[in-house]
C-alpha atoms as a PDB file:
ATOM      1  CA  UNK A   1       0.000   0.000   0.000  1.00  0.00           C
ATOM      2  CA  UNK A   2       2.978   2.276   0.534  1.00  0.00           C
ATOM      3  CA  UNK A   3       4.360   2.068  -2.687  1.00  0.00           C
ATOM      4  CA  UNK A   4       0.501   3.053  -3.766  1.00  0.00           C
ATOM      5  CA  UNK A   5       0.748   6.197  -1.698  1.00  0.00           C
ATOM      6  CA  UNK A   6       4.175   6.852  -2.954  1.00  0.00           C
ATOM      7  CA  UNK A   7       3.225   6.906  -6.487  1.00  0.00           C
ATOM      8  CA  UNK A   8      -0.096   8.876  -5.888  1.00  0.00           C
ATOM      9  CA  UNK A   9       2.216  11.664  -4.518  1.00  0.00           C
ATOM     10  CA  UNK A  10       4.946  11.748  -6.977  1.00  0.00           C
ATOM     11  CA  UNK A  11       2.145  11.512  -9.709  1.00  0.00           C
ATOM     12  CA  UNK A  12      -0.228  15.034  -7.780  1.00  0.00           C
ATOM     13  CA  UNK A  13       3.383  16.721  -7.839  1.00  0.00           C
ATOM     14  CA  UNK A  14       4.163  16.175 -11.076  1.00  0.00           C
ATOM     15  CA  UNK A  15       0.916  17.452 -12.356  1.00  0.00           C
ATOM     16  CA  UNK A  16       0.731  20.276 -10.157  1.00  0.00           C
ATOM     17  CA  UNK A  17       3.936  21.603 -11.014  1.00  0.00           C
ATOM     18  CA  UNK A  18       2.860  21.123 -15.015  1.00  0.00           C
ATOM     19  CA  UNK A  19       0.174  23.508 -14.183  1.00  0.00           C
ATOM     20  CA  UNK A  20       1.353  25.889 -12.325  1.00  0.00           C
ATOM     21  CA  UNK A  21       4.391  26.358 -14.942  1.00  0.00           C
ATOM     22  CA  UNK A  22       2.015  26.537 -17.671  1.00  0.00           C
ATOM     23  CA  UNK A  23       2.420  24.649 -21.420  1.00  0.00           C
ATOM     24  CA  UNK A  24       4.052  28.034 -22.874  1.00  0.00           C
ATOM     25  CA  UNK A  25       7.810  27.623 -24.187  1.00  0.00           C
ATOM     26  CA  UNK A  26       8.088  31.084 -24.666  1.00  0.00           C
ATOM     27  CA  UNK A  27       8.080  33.240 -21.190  1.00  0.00           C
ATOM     28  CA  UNK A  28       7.537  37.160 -22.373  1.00  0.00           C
ATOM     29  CA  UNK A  29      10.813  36.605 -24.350  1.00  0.00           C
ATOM     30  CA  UNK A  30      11.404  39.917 -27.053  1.00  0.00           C
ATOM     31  CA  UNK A  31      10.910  38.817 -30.278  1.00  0.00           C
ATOM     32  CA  UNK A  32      14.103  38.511 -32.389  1.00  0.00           C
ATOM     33  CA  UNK A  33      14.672  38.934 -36.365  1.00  0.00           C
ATOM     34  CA  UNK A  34      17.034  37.469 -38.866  1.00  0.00           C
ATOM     35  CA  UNK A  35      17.598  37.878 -42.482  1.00  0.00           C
ATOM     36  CA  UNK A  36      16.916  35.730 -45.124  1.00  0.00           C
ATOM     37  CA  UNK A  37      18.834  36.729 -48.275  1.00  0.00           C
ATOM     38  CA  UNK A  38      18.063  34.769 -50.991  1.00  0.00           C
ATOM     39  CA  UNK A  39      18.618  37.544 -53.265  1.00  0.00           C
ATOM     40  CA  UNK A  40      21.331  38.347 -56.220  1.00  0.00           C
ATOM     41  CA  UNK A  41      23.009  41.522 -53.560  1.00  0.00           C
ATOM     42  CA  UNK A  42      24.313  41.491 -50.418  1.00  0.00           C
ATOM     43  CA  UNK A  43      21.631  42.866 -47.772  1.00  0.00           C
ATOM     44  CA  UNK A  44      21.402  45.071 -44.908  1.00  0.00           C
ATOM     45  CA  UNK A  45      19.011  45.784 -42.704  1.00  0.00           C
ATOM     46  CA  UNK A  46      18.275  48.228 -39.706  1.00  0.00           C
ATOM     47  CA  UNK A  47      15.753  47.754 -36.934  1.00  0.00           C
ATOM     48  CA  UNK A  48      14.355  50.315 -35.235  1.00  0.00           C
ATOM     49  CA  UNK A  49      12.744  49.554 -32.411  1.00  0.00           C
ATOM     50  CA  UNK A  50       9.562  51.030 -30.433  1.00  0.00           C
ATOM     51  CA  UNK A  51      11.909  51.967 -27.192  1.00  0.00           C
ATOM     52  CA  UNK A  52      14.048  54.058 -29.787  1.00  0.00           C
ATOM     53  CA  UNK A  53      16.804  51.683 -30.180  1.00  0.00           C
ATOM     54  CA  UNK A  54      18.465  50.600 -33.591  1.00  0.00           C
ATOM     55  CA  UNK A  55      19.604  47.005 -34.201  1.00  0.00           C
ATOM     56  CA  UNK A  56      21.581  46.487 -37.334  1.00  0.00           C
ATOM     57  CA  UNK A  57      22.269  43.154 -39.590  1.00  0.00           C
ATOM     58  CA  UNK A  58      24.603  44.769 -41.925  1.00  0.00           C
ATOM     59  CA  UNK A  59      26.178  43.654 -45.183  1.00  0.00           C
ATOM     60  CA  UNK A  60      24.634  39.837 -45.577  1.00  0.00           C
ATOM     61  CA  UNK A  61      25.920  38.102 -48.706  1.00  0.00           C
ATOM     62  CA  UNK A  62      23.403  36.901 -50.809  1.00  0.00           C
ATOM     63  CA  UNK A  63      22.975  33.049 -50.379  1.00  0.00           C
ATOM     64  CA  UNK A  64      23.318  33.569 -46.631  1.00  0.00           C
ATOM     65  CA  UNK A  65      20.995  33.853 -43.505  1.00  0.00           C
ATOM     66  CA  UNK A  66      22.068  36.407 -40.602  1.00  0.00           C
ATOM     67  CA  UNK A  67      22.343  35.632 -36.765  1.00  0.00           C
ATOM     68  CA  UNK A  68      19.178  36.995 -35.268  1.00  0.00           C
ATOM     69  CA  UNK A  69      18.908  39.961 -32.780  1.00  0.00           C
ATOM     70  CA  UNK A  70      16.558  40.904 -30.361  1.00  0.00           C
ATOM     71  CA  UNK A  71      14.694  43.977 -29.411  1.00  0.00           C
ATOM     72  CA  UNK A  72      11.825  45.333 -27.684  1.00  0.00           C
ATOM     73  CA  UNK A  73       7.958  44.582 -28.700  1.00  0.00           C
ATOM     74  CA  UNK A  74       5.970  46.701 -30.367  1.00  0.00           C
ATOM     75  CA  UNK A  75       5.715  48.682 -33.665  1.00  0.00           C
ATOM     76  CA  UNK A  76       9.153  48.421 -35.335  1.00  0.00           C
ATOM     77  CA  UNK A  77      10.608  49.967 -38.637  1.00  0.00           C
ATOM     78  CA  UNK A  78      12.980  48.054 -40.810  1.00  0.00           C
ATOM     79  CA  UNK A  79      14.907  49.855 -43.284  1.00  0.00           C
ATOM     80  CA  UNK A  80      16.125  47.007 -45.745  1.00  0.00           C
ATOM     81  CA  UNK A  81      19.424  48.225 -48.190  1.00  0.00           C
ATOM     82  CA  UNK A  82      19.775  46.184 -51.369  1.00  0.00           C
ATOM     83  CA  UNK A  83      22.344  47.308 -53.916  1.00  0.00           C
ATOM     84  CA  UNK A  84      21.355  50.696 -52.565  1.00  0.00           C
ATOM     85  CA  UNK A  85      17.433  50.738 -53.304  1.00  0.00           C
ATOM     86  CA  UNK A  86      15.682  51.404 -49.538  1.00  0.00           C
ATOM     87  CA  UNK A  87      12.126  49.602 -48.648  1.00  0.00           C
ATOM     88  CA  UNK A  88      10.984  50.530 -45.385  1.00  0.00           C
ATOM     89  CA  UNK A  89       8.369  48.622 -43.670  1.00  0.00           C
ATOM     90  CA  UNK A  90       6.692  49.476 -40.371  1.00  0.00           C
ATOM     91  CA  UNK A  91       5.439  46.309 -38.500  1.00  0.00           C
ATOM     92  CA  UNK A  92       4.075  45.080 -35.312  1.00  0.00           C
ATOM     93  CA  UNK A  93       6.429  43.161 -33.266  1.00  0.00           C
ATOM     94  CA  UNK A  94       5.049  40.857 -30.880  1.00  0.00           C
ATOM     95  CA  UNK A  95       6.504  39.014 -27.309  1.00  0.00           C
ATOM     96  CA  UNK A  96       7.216  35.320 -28.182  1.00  0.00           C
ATOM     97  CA  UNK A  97       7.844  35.781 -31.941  1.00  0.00           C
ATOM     98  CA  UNK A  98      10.887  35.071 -34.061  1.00  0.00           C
ATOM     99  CA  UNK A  99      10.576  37.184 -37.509  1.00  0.00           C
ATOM    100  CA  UNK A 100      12.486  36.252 -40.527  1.00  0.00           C
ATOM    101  CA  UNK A 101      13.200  38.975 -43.259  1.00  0.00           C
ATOM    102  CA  UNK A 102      13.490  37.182 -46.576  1.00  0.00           C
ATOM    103  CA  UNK A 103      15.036  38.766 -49.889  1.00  0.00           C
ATOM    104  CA  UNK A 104      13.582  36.505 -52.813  1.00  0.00           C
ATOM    105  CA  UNK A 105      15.989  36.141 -55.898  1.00  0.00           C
ATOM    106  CA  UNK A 106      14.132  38.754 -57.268  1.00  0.00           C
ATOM    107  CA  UNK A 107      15.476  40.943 -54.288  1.00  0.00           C
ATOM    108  CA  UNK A 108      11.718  41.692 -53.573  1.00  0.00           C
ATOM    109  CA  UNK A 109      11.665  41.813 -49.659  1.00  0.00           C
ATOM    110  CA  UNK A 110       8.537  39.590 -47.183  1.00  0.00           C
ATOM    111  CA  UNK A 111       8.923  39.413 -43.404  1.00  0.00           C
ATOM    112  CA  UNK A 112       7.055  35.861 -41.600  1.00  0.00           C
ATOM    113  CA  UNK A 113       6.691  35.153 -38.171  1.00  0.00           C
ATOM    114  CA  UNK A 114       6.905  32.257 -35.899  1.00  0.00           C
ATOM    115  CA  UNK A 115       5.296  31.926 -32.579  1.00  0.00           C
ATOM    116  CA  UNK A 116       7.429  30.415 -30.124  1.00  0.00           C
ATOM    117  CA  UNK A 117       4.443  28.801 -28.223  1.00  0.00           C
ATOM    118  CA  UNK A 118       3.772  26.823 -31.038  1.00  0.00           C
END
């Protein structure tokens, strides 16, 4: 009967704990971007982010996909350089949300996100 007991506990514990820690994997994390450049030119792109800040991902060879940064939620501007044409884009940057900018071989420029809690 013991072992019963034993196993009834460890069992309540282990669920408790799953619900008080929630099923989230992402924990109010910023949401982070990376480029994608699949284009002909190399790319660069800065972020400018709702607290103010800038970010950069500068000069990213064509064929190649950046390291990603971080920065704070909310509405964020990215000014994307290719071969020296400008595209800026204003968009809303949520917690828990990895963004990738892509440059398609046409050097025509989408942005996709990826919710962590997914």
């Amino acid at each position: 009967m013991k072992p019963f007991k034993t196993l009834i506990t460890v069992l309540a514990t282990g669920l408790s704990l799953a619900v008080l820690t929630g099923c989230d994997k992402c924990d109010d994390e910023n949401p982070s971007a990376r480029v994608i450049n699949r284009g002909t030119k190399e790319a660069s792109v800065q972020i400018k982010t709702s607290n103010g800040n800038t970010e950069n991902l500068n000069n990213v060879p064509a064929g190649t996909t950046s390291a990603a940064r971080q920065y704070a939620a909310g509405a964020v501007t990215f000014t994307i350089t290719v071969d020296k044409a400008e595209v800026v884009k204003t968009v809303q940057m949520d917690q828990c949300h990895e963004y990738d900018i892509t440059i398609a071989p046409d050097n025509s420029i989408t942005t996709d996100s990826r919710d962590l809690n997914d």
